[in-house]
Protein backbone atom coordinates (compact mmCIF):
# COMPACT_ATOMS: atom_id res chain seq x y z
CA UNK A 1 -35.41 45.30 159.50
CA UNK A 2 -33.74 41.90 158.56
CA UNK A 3 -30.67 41.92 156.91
CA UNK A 4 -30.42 39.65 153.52
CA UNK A 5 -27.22 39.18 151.80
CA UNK A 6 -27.89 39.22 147.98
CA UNK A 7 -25.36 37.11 145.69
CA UNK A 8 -25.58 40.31 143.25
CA UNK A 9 -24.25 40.16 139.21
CA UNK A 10 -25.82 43.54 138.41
CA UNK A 11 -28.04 41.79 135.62
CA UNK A 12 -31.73 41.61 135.19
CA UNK A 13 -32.59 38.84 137.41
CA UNK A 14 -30.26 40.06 140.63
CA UNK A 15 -31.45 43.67 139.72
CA UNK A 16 -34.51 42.81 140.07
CA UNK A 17 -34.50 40.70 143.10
CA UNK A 18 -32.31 42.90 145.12
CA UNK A 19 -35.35 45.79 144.44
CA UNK A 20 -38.03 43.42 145.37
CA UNK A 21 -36.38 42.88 148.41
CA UNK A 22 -36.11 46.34 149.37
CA UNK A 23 -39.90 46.35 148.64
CA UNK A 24 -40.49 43.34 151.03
CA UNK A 25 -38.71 45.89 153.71
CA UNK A 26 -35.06 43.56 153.86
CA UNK A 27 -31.66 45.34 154.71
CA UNK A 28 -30.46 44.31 151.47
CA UNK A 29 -26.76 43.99 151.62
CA UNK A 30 -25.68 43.01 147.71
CA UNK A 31 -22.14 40.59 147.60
CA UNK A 32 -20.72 40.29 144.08
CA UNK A 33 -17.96 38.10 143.82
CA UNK A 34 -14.79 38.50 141.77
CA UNK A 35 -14.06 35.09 140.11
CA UNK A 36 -12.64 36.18 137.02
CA UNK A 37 -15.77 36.99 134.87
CA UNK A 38 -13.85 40.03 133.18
CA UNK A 39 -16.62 42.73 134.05
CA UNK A 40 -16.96 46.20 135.14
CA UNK A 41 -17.35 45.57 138.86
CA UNK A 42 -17.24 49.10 139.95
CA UNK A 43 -20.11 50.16 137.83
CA UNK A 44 -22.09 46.82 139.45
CA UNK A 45 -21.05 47.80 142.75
CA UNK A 46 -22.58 51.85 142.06
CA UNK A 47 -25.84 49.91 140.76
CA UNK A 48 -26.55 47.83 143.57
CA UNK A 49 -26.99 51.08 145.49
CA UNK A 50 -28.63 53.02 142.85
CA UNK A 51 -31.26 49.72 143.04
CA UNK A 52 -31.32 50.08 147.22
CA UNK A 53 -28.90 48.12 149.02
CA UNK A 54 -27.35 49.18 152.10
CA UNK A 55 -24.13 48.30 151.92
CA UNK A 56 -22.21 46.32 148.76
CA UNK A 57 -19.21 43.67 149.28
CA UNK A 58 -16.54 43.53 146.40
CA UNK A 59 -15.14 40.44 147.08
CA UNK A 60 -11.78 38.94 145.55
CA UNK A 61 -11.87 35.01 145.09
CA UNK A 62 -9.37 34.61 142.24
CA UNK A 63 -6.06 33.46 143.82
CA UNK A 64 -8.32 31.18 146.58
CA UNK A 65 -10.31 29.60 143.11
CA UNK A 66 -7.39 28.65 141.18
CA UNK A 67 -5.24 27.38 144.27
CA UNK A 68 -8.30 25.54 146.55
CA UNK A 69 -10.44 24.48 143.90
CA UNK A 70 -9.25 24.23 140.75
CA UNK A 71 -5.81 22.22 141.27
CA UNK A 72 -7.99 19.69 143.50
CA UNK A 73 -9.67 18.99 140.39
CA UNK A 74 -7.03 18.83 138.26
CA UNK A 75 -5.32 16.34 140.90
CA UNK A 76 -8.18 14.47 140.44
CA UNK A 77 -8.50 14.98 136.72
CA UNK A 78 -12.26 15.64 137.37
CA UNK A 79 -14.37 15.74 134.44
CA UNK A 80 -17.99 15.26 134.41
CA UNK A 81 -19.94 12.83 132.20
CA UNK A 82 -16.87 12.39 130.30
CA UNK A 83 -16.62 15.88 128.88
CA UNK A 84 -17.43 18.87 131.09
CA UNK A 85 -14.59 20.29 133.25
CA UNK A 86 -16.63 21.48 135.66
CA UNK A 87 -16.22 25.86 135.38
CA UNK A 88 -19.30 26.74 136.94
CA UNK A 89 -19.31 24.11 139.45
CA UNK A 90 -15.80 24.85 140.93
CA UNK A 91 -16.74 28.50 141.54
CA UNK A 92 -20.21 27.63 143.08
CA UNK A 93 -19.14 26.67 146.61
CA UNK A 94 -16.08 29.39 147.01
CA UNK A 95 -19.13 31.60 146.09
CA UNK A 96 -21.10 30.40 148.73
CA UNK A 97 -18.74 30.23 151.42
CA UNK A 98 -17.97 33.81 151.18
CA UNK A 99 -21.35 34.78 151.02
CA UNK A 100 -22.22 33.15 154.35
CA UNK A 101 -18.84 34.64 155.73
CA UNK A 102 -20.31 37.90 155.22
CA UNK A 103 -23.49 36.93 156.96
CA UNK A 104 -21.92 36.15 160.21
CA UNK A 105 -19.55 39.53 159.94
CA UNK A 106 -23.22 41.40 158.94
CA UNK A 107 -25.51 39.22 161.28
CA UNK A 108 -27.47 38.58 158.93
CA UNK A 109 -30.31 35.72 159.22
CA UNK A 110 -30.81 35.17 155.74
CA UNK A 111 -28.65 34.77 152.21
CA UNK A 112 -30.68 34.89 148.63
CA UNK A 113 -29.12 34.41 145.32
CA UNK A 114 -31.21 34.61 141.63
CA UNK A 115 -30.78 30.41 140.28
CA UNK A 116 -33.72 29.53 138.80
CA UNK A 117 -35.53 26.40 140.14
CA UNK A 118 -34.76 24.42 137.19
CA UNK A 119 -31.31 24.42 137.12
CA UNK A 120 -28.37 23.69 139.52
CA UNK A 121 -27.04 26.68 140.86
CA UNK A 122 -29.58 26.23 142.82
CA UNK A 123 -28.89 23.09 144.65
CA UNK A 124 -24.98 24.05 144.63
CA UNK A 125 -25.59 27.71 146.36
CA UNK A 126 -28.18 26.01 149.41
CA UNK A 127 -26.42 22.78 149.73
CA UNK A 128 -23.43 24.70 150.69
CA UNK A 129 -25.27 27.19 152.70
CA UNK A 130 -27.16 24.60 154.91
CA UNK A 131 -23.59 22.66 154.99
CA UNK A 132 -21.75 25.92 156.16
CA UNK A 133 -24.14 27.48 158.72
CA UNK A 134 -27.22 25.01 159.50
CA UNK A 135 -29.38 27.84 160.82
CA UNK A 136 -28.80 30.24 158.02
CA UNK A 137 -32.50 30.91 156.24
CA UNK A 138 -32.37 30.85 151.89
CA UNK A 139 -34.57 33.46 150.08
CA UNK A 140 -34.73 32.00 146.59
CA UNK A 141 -37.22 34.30 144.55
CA UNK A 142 -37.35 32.11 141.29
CA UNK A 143 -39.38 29.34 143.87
CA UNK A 144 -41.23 31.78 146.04
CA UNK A 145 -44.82 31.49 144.64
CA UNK A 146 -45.37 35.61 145.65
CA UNK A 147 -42.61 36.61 142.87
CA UNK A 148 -43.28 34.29 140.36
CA UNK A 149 -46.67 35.20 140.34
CA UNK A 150 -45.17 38.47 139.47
CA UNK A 151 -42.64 37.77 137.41
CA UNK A 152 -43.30 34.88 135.03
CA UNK A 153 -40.52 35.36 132.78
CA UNK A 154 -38.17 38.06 131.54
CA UNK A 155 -40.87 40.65 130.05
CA UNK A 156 -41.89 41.19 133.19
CA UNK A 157 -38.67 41.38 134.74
CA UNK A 158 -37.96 44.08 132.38
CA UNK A 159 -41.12 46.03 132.22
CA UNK A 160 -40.73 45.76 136.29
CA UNK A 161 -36.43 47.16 135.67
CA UNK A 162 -38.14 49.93 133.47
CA UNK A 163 -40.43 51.32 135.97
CA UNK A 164 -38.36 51.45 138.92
CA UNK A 165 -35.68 53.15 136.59
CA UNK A 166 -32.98 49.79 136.99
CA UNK A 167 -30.71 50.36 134.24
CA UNK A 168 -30.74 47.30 131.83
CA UNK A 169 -29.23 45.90 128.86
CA UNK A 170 -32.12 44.62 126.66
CA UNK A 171 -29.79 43.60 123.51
CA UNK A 172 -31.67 40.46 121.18
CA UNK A 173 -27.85 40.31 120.14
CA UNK A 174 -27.47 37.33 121.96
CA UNK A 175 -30.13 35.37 122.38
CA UNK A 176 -29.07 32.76 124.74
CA UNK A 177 -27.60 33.30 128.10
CA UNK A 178 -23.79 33.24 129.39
CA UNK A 179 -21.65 33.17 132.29
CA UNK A 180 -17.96 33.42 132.85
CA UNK A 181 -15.13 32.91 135.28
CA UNK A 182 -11.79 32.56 135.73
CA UNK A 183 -12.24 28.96 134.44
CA UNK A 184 -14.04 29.39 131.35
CA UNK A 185 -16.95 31.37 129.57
CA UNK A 186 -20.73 29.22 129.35
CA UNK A 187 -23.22 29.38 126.86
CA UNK A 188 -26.88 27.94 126.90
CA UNK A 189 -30.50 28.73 127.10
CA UNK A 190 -32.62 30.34 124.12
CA UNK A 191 -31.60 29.59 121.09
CA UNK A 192 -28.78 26.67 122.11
CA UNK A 193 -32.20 25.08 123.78
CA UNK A 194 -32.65 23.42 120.17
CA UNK A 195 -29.80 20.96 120.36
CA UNK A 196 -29.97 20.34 117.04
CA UNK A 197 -29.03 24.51 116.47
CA UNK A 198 -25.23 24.21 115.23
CA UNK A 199 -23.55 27.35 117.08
CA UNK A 200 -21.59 30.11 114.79
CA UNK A 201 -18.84 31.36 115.25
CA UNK A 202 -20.85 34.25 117.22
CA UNK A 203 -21.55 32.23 120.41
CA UNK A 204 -17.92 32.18 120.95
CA UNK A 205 -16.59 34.67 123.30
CA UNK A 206 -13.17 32.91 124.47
CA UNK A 207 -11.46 31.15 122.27
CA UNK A 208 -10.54 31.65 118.81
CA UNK A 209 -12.01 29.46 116.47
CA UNK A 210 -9.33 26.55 115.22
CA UNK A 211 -9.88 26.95 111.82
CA UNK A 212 -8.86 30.78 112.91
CA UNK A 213 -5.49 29.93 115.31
CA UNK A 214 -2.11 30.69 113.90
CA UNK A 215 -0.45 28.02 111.63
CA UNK A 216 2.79 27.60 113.58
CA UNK A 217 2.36 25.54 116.88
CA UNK A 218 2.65 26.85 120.95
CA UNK A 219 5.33 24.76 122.48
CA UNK A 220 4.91 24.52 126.42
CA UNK A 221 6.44 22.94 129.35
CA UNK A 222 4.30 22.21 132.34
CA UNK A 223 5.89 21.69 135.95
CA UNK A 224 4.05 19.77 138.72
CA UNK A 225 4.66 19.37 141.96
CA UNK A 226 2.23 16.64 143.89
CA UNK A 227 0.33 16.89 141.10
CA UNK A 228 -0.05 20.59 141.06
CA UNK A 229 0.80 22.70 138.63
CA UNK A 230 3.56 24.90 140.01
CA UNK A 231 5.24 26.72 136.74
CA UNK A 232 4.68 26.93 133.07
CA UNK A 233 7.35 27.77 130.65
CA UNK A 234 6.58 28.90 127.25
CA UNK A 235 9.23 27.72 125.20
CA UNK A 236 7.73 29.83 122.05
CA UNK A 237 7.13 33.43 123.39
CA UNK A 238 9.67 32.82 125.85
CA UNK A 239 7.39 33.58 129.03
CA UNK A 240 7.39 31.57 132.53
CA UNK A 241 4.95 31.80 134.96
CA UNK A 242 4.92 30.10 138.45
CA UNK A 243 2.30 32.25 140.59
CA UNK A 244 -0.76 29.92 140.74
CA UNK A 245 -3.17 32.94 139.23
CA UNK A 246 -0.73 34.00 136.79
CA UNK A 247 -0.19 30.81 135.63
CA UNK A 248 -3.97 29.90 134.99
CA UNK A 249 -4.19 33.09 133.49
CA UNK A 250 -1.65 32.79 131.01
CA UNK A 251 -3.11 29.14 130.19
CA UNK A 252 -6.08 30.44 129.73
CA UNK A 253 -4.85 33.06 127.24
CA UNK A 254 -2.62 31.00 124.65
CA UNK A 255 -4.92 28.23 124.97
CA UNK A 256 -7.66 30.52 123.78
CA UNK A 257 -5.38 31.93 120.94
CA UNK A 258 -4.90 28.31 119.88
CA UNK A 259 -8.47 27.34 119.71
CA UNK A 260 -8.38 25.28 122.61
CA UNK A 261 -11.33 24.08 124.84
CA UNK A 262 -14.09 24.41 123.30
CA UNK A 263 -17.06 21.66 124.08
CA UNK A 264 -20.76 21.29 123.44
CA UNK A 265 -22.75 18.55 125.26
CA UNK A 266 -25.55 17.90 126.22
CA UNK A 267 -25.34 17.04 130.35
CA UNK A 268 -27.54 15.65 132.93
CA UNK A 269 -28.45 18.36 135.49
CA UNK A 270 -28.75 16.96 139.30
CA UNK A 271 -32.71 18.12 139.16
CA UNK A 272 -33.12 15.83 136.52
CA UNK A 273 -33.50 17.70 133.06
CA UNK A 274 -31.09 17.45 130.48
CA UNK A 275 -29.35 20.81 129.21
CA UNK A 276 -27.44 21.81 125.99
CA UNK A 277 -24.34 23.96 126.84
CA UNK A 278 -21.34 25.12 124.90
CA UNK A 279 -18.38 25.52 127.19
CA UNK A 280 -14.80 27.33 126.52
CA UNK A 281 -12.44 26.42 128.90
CA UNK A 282 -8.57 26.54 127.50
CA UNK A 283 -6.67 26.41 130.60
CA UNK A 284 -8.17 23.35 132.18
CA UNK A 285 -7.89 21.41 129.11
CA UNK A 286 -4.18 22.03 129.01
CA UNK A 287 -3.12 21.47 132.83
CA UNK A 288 -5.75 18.27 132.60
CA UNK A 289 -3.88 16.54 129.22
CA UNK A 290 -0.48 17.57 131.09
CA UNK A 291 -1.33 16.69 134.56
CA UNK A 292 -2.59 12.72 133.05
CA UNK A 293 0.53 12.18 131.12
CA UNK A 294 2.38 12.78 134.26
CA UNK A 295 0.84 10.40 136.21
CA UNK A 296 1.76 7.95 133.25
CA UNK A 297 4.92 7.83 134.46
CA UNK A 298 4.96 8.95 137.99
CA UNK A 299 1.96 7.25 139.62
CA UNK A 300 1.70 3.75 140.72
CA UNK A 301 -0.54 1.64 138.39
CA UNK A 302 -3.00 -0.18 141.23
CA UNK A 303 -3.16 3.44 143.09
CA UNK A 304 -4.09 4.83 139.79
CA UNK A 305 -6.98 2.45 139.40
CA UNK A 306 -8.35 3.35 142.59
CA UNK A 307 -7.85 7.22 141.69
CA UNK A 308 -9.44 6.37 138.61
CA UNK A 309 -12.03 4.66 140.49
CA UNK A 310 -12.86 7.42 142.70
CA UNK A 311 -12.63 10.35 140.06
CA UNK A 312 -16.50 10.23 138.69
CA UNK A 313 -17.91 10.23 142.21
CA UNK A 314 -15.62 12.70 142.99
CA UNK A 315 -16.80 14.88 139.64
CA UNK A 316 -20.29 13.99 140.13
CA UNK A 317 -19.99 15.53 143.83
CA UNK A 318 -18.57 18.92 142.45
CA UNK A 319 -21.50 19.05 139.88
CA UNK A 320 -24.42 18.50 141.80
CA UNK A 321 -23.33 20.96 144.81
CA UNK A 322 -21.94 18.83 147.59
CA UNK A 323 -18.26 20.28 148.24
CA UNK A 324 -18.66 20.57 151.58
CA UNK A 325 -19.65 16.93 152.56
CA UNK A 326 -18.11 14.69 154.45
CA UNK A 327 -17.92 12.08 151.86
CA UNK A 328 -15.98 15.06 149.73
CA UNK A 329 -13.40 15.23 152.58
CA UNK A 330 -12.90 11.68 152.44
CA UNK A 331 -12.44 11.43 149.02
CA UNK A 332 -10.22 14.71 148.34
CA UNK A 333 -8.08 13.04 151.25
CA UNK A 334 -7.58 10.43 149.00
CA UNK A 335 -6.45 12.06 146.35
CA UNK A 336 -4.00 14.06 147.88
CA UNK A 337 -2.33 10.81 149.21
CA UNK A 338 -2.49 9.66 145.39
CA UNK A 339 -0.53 12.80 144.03
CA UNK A 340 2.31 12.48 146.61
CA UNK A 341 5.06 12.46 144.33
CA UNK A 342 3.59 12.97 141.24
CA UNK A 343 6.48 15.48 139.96
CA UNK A 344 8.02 16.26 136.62
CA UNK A 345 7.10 18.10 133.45
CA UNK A 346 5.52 17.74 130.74
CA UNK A 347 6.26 19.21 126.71
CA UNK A 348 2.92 19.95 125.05
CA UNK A 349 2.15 21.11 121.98
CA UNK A 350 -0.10 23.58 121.38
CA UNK A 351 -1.78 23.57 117.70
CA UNK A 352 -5.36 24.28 116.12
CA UNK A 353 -7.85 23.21 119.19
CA UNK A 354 -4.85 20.21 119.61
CA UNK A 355 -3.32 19.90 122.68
CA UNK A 356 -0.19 17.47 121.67
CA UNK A 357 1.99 15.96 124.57
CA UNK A 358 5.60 15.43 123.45
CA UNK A 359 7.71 14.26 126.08
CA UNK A 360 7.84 14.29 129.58
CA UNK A 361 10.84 13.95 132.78
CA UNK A 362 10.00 13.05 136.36
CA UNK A 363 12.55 12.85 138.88
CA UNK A 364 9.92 9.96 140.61
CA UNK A 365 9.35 8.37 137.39
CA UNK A 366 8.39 4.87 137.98
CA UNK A 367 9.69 3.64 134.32
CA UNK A 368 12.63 2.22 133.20
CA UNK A 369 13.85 2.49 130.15
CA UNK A 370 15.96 -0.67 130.12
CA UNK A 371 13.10 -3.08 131.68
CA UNK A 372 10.48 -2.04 129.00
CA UNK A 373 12.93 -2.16 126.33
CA UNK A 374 12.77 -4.23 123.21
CA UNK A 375 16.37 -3.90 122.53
CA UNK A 376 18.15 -4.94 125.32
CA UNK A 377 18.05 -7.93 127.55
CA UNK A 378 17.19 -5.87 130.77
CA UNK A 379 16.54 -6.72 134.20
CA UNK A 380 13.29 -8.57 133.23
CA UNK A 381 13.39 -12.63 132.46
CA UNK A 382 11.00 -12.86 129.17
CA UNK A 383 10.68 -16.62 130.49
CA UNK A 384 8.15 -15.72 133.68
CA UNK A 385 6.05 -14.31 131.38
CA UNK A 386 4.85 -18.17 130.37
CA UNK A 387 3.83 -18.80 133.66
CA UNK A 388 2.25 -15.35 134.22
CA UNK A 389 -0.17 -15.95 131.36
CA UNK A 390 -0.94 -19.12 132.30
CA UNK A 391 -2.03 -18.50 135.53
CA UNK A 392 -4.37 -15.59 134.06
CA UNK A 393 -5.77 -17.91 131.72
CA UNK A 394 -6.86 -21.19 134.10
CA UNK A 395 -10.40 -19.13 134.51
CA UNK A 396 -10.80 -18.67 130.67
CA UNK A 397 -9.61 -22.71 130.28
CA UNK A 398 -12.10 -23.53 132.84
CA UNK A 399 -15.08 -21.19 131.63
CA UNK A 400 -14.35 -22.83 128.07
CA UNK A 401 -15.10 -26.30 129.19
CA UNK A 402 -18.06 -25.52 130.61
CA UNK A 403 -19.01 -24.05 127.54
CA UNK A 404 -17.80 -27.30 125.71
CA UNK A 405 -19.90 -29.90 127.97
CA UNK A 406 -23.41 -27.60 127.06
CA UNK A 407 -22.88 -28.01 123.92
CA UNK A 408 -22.34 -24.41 123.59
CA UNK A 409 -19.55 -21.87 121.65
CA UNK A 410 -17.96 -18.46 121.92
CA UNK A 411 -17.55 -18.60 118.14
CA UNK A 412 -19.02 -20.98 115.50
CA UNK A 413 -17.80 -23.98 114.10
């Protein structure tokens, strides 16, 4: 009998799947993976083998999430499209990795997980298989024309739960779909499809609505250290954090109380089709507002550029799947050359879905106080400024009188 290693939630669709399996005669061996989504794992774990697998993996991937993934990307301020901080992205390819770690300690030939074909997961969860273990075979039900032939959408799946007595929660009390982690809680699907829908306050399951956050503001400081966060001091409630987990954690939690993080977009997927999400994701907001202000003043300006440069490809990469890619290694080398140095704090204020930089110190900082001031004379000659615009402006002077000769005008006469 083959052995299959399941990516297992415990909800319909994995339910499902990991029973099918069992029917198509695989040693199903269900992994569910601990990234912070705040459920009851144990009573997951007791349904995978109530459903038929052989053996079920409990896996722990906080500390690894928050310390190898998400400070890369807040080195690298990653943000995709502008807007999306990237929560289910981050998680995909620590997800994968373990899974196909427990394939080589199970020798197992093949890995399945429950993405549907239309979405990304999908790409993000085989990329990094293939990329990890080039021989490893993918069972991906939601493309396999046997099952969907079955199953053509979730009636089925739970007429199918109800006769082989899978426990399910049919509940029309949210009629859209959502995943969480440790990096924040996403919402899409049914009714959110309509992009015109305006969300209530129902949707949200993380953060506390602005209008709702107390009237007196959070006042933080934010430590980094090579551009990583490294300690948190909350000068308010009088709490200081420095373990990486605890740290995100405790982000996560005032920035929540505040209001903070919430977003709904409407992105690109890598497939091609555009999707509607609502995201909540606090603690990234934060560390990202806290971690750009200190690059204000501790980060060269041309090495910024080329950061700067580099950090869409960079977000695009995490988004469409390809962590584990040579042209990822090449670029997070890159960055971590860019963040050497990149220490100080940062005071932020913390106020109604605001999150309000005050002030910052860096024992690196590249700014002087008496060069950029207007008050005193400094150590910078106002005169070579004349020249310095000048030169700048023999290319516009130039341009112009070409513009002159044909008879032609930026503005009118």
């Amino acid at each position: 009998m083959d052995k299959v290693i399941l990516a297992y939630s415990g909800g319909l669709d994995t339910s499902v799947i990991l029973k099918w399996l069992t029917e198509k005669e695989y040693d199903v061996i269900a992994y569910i993976a601990d990234v912070g989504q705040n459920e009851d794992l144990n009573a997951a774990r007791e349904k995978a083998y109530a459903t038929g697998a052989s053996k079920v993996y409990i896996e722990d991937l906080k500390d690894e999430l928050v310390v190898d993934y998400i400070f890369p990307a807040i080195q690298a301020n990653a943000i995709y499209e502008g807007r999306y901080l990237l929560g289910t992205s981050l998680a995909r390819p620590l997800i994968s990795k373990r899974q196909i770690e427990i394939a080589h300690r199970e020798g197992a030939a093949y890995v399945a997980h429950g993405s549907t074909g239309k979405g990304n997961d999908q790409v993000r969860f085989e990329i990094a298989y293939y990329a990890l273990d080039p021989s490893i075979r993918v069972i991906a039900p939601w493309k396999d024309a046997e099952f969907l032939r079955q199953f053509k959408g979730r009636p089925e799946l739970i007429k199918y739960a109800e006769e082989h007595n899978i426990e399910i929660k049919a509940s029309r009390s949210k009629p859209y779909s959502e995943d969480a982690n440790l990096i924040h809680v996403s919402h899409e699907a049914g009714i959110l499809e309509d992009p015109s829908h305006v969300a209530d306050e129902s949707v949200y399951s993380m953060t506390k609505s602005p209008k709702d956050a107390p009237d007196d503001e959070t006042l933080i400081d934010v430590f980094f250290k090579d551009g990583r966060p490294i300690r948190i001091m909350d000068k308010t409630n009088y709490i200081e954090k420095s373990d990486p987990f605890e740290l995100f954690v405790y982000l996560n939690q005032i920035g929540a109380a505040n209001g903070i993080g919430r977003i709904d977009i409407v992105e690109n997927r890598f497939v091609g089709i555009k999707s509607r999400g609502i995201y909540e994701s606090p603690g990234m907001t934060i560390l990202r507002t806290a971690h750009m202000d200190i690059e204000g003043v501790a980060m060269d300006r041309e090495v910024m550029r080329l950061r700067d440069m580099l950090t869409p490809k960079f977000s695009e990469l995490i988004y469409n799947g390809f962590w584990f890619s040579p042209e990822m290694d090449f670029l997070m080398a890159a960055i971590n050359k860019s963040q050497e140095i990149v220490d100080g704090m940062v005071s932020l204020s913390l106020y109604k879905g605001n999150v309000m930089v005050q002030g910052r110190q860096s024992a690196s900082s590249l700014y002087d106080q008496d060069l950029s001031s207007m008050d005193i004379e400094g150590g910078f000659d106002q005169k070579d400024s004349d020249g310095f615009i000048k030169i700048h402006a023999l290319r516009l002077k130039a341009h112009h009188a070409i513009l002159n000769r044909q008879g032609r005008r930026w503005f009118g006469d």
